[in-house]
PDB file of N, CA and C in Angstrom:
ATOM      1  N   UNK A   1      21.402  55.227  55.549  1.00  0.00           N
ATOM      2  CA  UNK A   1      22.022  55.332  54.246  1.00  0.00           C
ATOM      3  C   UNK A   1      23.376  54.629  54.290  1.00  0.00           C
ATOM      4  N   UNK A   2      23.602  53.627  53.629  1.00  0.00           N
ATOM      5  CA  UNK A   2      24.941  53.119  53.611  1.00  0.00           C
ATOM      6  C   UNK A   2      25.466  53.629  52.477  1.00  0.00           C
ATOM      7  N   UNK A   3      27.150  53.484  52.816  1.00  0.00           N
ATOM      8  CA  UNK A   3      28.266  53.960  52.174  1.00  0.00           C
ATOM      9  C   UNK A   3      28.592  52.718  50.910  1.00  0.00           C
ATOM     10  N   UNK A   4      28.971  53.302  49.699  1.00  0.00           N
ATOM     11  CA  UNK A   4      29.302  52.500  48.662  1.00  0.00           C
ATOM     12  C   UNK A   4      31.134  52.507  48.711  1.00  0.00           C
ATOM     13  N   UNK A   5      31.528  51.400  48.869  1.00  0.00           N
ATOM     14  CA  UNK A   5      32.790  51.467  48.562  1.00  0.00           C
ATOM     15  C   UNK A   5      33.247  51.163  47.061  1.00  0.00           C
ATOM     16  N   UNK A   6      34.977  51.713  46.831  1.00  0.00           N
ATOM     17  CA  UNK A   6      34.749  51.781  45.566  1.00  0.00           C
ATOM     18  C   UNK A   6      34.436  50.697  44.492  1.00  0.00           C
ATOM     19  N   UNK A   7      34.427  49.523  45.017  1.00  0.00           N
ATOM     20  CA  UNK A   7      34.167  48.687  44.241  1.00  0.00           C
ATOM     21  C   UNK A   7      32.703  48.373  43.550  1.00  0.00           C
ATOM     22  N   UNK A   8      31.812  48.532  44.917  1.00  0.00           N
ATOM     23  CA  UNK A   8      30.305  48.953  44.418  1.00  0.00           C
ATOM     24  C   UNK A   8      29.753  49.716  42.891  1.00  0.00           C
ATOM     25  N   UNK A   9      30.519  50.826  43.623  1.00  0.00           N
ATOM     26  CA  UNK A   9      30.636  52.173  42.726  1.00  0.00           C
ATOM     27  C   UNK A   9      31.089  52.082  41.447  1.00  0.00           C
ATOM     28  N   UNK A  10      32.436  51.101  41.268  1.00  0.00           N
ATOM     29  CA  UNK A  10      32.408  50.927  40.069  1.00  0.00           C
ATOM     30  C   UNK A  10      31.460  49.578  39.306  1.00  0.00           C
ATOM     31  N   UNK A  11      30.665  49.169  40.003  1.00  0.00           N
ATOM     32  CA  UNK A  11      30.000  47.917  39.444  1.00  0.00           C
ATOM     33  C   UNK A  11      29.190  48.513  39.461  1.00  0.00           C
ATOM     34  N   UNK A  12      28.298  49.285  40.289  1.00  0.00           N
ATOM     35  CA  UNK A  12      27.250  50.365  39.508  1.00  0.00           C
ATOM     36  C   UNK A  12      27.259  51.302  38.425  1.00  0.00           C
ATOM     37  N   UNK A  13      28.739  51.577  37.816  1.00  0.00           N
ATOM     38  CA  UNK A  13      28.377  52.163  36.869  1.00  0.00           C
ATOM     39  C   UNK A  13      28.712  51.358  35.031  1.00  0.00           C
ATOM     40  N   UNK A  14      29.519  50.033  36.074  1.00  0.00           N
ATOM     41  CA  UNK A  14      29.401  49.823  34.768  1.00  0.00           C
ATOM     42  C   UNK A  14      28.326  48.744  34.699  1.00  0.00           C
ATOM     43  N   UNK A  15      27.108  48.688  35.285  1.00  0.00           N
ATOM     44  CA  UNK A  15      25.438  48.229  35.327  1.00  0.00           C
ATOM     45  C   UNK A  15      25.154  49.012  34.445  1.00  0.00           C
ATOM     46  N   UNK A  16      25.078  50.275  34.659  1.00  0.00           N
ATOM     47  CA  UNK A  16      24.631  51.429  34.336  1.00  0.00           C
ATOM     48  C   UNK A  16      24.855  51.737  32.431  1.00  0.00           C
ATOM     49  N   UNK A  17      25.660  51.105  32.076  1.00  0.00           N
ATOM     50  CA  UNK A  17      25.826  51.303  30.841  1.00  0.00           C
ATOM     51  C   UNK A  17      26.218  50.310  30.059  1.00  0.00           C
ATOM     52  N   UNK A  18      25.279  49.146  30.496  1.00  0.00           N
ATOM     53  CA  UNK A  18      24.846  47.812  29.783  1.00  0.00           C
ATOM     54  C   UNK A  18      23.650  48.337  28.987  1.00  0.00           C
ATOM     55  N   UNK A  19      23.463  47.957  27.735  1.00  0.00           N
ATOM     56  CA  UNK A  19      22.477  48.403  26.698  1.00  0.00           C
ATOM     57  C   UNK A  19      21.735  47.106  26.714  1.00  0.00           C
ATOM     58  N   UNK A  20      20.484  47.851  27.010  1.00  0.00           N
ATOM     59  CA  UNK A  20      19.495  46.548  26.886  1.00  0.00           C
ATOM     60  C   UNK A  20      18.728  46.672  25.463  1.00  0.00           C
ATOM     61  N   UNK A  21      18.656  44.928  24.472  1.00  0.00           N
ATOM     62  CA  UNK A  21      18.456  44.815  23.688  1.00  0.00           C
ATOM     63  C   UNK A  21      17.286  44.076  23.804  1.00  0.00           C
ATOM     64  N   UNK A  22      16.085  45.028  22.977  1.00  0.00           N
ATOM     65  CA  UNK A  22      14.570  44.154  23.515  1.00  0.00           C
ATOM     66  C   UNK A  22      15.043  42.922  22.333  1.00  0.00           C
ATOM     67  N   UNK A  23      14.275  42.237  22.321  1.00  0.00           N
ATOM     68  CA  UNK A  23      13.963  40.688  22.138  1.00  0.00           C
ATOM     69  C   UNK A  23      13.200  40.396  20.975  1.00  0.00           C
ATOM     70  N   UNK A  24      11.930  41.350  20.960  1.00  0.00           N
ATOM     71  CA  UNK A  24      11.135  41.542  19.531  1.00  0.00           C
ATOM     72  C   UNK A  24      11.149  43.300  19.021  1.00  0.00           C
ATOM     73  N   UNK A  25      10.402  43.586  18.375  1.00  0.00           N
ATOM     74  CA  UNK A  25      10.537  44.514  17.497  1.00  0.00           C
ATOM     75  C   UNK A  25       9.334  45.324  16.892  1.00  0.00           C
ATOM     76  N   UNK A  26       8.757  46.253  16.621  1.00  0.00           N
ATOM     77  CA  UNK A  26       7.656  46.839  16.523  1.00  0.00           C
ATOM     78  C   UNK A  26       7.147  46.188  15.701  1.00  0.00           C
ATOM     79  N   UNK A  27       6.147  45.445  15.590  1.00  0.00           N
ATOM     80  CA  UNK A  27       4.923  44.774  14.391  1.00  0.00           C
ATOM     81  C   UNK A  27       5.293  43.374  14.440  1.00  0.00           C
ATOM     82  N   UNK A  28       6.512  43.332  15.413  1.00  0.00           N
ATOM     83  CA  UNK A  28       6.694  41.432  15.616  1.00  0.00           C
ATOM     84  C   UNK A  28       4.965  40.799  16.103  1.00  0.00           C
ATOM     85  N   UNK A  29       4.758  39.655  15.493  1.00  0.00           N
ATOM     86  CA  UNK A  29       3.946  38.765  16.402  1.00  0.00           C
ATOM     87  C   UNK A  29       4.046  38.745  17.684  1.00  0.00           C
ATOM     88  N   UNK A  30       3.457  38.353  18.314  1.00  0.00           N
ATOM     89  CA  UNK A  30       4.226  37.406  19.660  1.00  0.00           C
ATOM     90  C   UNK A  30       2.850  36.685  20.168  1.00  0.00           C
ATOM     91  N   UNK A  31       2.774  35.984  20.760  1.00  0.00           N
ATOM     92  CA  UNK A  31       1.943  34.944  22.000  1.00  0.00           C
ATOM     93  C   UNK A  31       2.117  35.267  23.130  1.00  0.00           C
ATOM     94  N   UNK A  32       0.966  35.281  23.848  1.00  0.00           N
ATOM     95  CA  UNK A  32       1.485  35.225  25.465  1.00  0.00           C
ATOM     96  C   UNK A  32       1.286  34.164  26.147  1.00  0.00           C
ATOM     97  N   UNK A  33       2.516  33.747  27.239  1.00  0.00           N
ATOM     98  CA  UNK A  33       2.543  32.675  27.437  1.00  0.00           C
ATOM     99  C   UNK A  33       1.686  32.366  28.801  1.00  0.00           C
ATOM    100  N   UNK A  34       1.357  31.101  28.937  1.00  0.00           N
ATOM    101  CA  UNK A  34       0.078  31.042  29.710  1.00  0.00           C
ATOM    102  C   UNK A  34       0.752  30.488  30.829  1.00  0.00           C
ATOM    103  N   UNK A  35      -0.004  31.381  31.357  1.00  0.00           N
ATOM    104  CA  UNK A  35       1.006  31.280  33.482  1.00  0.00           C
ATOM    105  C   UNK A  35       1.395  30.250  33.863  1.00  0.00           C
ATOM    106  N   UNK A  36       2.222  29.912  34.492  1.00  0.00           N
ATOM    107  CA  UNK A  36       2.603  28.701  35.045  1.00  0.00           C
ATOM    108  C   UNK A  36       3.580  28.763  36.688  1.00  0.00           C
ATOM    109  N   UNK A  37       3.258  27.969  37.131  1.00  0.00           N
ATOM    110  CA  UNK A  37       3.475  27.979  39.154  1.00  0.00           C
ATOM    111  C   UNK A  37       4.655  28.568  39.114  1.00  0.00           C
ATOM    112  N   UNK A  38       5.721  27.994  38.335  1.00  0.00           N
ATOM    113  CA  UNK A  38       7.270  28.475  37.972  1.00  0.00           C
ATOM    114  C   UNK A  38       7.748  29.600  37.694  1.00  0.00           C
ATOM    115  N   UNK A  39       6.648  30.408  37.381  1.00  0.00           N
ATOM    116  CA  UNK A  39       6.794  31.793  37.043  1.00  0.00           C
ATOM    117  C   UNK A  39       7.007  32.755  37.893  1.00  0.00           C
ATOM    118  N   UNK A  40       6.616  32.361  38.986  1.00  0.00           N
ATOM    119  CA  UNK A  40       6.815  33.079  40.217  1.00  0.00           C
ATOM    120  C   UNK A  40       6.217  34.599  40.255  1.00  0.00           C
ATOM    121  N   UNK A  41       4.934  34.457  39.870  1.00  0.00           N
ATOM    122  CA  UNK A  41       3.990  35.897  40.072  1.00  0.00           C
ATOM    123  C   UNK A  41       3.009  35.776  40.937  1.00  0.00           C
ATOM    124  N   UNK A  42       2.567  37.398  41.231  1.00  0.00           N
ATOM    125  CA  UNK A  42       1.934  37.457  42.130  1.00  0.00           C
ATOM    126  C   UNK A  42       0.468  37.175  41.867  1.00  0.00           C
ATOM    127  N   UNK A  43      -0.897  37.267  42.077  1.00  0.00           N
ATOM    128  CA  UNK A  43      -2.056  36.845  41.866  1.00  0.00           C
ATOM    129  C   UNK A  43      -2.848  37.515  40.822  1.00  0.00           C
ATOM    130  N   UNK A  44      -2.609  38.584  41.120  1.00  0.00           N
ATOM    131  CA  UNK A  44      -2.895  39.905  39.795  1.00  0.00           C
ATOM    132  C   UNK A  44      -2.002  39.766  38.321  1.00  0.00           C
ATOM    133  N   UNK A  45      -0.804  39.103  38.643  1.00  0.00           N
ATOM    134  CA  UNK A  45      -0.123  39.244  37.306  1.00  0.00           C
ATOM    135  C   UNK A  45      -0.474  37.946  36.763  1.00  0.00           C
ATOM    136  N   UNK A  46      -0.743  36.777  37.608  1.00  0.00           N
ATOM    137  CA  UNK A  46      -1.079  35.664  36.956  1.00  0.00           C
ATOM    138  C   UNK A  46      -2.563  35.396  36.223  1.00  0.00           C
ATOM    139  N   UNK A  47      -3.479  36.440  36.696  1.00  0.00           N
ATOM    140  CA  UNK A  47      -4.592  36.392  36.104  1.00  0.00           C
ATOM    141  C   UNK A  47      -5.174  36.886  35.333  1.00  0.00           C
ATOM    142  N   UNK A  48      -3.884  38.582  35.169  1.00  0.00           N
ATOM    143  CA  UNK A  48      -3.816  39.251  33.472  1.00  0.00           C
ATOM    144  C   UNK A  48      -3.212  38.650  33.016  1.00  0.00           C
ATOM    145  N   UNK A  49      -2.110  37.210  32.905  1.00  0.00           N
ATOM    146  CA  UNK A  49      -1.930  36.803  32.027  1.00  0.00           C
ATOM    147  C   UNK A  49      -2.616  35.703  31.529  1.00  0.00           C
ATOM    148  N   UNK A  50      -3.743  35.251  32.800  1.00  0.00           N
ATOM    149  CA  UNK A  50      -4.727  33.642  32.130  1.00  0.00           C
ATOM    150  C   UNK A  50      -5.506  34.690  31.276  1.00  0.00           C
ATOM    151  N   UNK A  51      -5.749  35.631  31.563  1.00  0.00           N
ATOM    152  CA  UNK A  51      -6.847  36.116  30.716  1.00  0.00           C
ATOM    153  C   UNK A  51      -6.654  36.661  29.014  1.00  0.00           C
ATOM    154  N   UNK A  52      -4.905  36.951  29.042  1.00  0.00           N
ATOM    155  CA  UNK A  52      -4.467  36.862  27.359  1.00  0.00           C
ATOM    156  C   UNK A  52      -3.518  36.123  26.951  1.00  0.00           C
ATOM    157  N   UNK A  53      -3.355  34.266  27.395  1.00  0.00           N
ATOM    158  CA  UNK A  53      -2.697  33.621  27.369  1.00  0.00           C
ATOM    159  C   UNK A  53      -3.226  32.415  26.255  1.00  0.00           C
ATOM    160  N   UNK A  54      -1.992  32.635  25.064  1.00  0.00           N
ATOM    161  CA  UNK A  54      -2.442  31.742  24.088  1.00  0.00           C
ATOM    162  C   UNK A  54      -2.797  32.930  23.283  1.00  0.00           C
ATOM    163  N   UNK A  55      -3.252  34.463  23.127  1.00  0.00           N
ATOM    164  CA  UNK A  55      -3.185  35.089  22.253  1.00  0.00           C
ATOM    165  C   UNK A  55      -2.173  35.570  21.608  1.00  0.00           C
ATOM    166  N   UNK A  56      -2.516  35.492  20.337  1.00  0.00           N
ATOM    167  CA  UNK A  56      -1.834  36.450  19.421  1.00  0.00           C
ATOM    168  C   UNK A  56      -1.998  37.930  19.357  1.00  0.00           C
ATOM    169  N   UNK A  57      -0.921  38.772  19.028  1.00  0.00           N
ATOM    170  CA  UNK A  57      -0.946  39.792  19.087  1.00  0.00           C
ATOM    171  C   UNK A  57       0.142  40.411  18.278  1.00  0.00           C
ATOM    172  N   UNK A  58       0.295  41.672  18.071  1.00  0.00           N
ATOM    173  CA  UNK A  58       1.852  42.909  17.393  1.00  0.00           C
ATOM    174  C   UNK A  58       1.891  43.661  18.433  1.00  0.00           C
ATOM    175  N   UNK A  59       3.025  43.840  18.270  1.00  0.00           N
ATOM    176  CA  UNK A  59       3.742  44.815  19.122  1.00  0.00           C
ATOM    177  C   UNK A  59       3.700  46.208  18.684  1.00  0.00           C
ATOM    178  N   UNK A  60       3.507  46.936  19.379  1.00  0.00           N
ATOM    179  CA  UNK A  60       3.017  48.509  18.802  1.00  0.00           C
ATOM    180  C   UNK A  60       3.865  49.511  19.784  1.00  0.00           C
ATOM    181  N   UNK A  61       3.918  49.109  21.329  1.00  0.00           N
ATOM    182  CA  UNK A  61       5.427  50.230  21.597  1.00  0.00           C
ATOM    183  C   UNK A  61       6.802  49.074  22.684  1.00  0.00           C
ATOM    184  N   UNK A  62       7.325  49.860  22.412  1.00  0.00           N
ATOM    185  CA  UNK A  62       8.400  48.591  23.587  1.00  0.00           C
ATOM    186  C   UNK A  62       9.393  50.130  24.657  1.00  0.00           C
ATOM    187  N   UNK A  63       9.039  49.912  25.435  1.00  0.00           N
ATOM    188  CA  UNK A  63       9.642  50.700  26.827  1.00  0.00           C
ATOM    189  C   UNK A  63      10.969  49.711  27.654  1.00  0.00           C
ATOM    190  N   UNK A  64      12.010  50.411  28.257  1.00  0.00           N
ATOM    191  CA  UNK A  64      11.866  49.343  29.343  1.00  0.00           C
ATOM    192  C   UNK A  64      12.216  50.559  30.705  1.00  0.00           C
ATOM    193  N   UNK A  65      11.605  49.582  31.578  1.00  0.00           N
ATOM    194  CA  UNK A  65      11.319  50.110  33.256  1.00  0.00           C
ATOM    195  C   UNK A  65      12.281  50.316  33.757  1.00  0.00           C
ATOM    196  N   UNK A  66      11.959  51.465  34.864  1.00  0.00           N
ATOM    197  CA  UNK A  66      13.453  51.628  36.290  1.00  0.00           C
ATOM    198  C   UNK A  66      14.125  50.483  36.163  1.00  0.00           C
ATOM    199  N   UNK A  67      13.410  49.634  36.709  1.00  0.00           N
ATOM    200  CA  UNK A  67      14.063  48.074  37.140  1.00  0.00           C
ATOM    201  C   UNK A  67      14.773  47.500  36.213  1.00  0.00           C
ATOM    202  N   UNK A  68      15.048  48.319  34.624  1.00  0.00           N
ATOM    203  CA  UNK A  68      15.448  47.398  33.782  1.00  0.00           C
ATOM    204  C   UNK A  68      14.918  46.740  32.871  1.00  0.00           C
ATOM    205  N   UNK A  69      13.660  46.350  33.060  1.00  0.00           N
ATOM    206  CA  UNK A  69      12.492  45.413  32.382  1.00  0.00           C
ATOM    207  C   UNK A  69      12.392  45.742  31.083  1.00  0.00           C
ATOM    208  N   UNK A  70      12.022  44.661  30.003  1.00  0.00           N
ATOM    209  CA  UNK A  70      11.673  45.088  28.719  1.00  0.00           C
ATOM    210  C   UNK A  70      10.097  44.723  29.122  1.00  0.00           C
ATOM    211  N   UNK A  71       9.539  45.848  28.164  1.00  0.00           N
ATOM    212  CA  UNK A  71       7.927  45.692  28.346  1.00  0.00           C
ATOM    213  C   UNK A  71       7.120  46.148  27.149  1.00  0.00           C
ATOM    214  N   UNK A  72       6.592  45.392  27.030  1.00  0.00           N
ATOM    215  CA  UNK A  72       5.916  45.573  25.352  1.00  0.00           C
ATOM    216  C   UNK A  72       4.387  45.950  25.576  1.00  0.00           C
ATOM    217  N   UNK A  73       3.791  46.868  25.031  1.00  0.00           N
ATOM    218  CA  UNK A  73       2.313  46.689  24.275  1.00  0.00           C
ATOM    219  C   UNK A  73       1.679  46.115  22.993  1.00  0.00           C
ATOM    220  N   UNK A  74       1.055  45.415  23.380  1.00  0.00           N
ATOM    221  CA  UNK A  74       0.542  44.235  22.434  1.00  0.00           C
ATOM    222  C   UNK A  74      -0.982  44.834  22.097  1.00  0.00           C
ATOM    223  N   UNK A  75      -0.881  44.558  20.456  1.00  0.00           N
ATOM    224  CA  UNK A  75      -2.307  45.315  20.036  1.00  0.00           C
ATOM    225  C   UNK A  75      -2.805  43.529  19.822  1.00  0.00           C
ATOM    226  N   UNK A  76      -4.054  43.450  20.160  1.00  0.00           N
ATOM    227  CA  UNK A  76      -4.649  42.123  20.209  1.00  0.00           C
ATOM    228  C   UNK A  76      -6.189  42.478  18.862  1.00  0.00           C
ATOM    229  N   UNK A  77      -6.379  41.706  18.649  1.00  0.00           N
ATOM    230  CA  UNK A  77      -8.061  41.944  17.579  1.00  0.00           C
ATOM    231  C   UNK A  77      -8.850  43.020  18.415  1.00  0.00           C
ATOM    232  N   UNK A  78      -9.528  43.279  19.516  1.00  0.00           N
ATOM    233  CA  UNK A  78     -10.194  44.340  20.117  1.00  0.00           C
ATOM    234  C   UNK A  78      -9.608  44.643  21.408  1.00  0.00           C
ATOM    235  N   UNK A  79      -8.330  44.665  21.717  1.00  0.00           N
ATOM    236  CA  UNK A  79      -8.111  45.058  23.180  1.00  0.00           C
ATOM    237  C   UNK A  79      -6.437  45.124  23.190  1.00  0.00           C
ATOM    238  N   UNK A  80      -5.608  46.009  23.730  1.00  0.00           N
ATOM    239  CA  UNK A  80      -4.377  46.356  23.776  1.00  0.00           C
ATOM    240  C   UNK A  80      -3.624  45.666  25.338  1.00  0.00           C
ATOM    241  N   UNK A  81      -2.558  45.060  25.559  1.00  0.00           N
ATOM    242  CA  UNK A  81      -2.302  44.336  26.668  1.00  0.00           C
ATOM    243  C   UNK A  81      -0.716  44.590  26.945  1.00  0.00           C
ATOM    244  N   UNK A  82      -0.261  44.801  28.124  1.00  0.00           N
ATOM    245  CA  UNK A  82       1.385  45.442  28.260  1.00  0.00           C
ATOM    246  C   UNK A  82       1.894  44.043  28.819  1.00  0.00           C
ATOM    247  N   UNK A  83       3.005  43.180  28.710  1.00  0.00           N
ATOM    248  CA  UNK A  83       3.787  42.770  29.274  1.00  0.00           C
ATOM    249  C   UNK A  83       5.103  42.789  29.249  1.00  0.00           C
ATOM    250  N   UNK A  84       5.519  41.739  30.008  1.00  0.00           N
ATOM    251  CA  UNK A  84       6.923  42.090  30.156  1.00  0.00           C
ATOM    252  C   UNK A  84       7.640  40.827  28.773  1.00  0.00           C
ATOM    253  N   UNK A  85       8.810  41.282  28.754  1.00  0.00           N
ATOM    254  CA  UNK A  85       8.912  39.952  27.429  1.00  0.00           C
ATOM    255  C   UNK A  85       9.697  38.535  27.930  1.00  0.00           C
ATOM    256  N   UNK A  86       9.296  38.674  29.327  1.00  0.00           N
ATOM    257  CA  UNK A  86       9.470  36.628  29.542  1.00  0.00           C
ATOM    258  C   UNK A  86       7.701  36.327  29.604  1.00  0.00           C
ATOM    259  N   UNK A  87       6.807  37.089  29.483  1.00  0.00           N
ATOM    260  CA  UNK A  87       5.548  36.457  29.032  1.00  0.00           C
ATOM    261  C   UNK A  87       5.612  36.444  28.050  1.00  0.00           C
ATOM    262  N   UNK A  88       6.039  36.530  27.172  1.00  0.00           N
ATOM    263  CA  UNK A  88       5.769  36.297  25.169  1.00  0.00           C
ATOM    264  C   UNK A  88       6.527  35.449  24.947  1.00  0.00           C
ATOM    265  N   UNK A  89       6.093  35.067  23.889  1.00  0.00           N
ATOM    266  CA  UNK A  89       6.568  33.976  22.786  1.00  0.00           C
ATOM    267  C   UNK A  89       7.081  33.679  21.644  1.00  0.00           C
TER     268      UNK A  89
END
């Protein structure tokens, strides 16, 4: 376990109470954008996104993660899809 000195400490808290502002908005459109090498994902994330890339979709809830992440659910014509919002468009 390492020790935080105070400078840490205060840059963790003022992390801590940066307001994250999602990007779109409940019933926005959006596209998902179709994978690319640059994206830097792993094999699983690149192939849920070939598989709804170039669709259209609305946004129906927006969360964001531990890590920070904004992450949207996308209602599509027959199938619902979560990403993060540097895959949309």
């Amino acid at each position: 376990m390492n020790q935080l000195d105070m400078f840490e400490i205060e840059q963790e808290l003022s992390n801590a109470s940066i307001e994250i502002i999602p990007k779109y908005k409940i019933d926005n459109r959006v596209t998902v954008k179709k994978p690319d090498i640059n994206m830097n994902l792993d094999l699983e994330d690149y192939y849920y996104l070939k598989d709804f890339a170039g669709e259209n979709g609305f946004v129906i809830d927006i969360s964001i993660t531990l890590s920070r992440r904004v992450c949207y659910q996308v209602q599509f014509t027959n199938k619902i899809g979560v990403f993060y919002e540097e895959d949309l468009g």
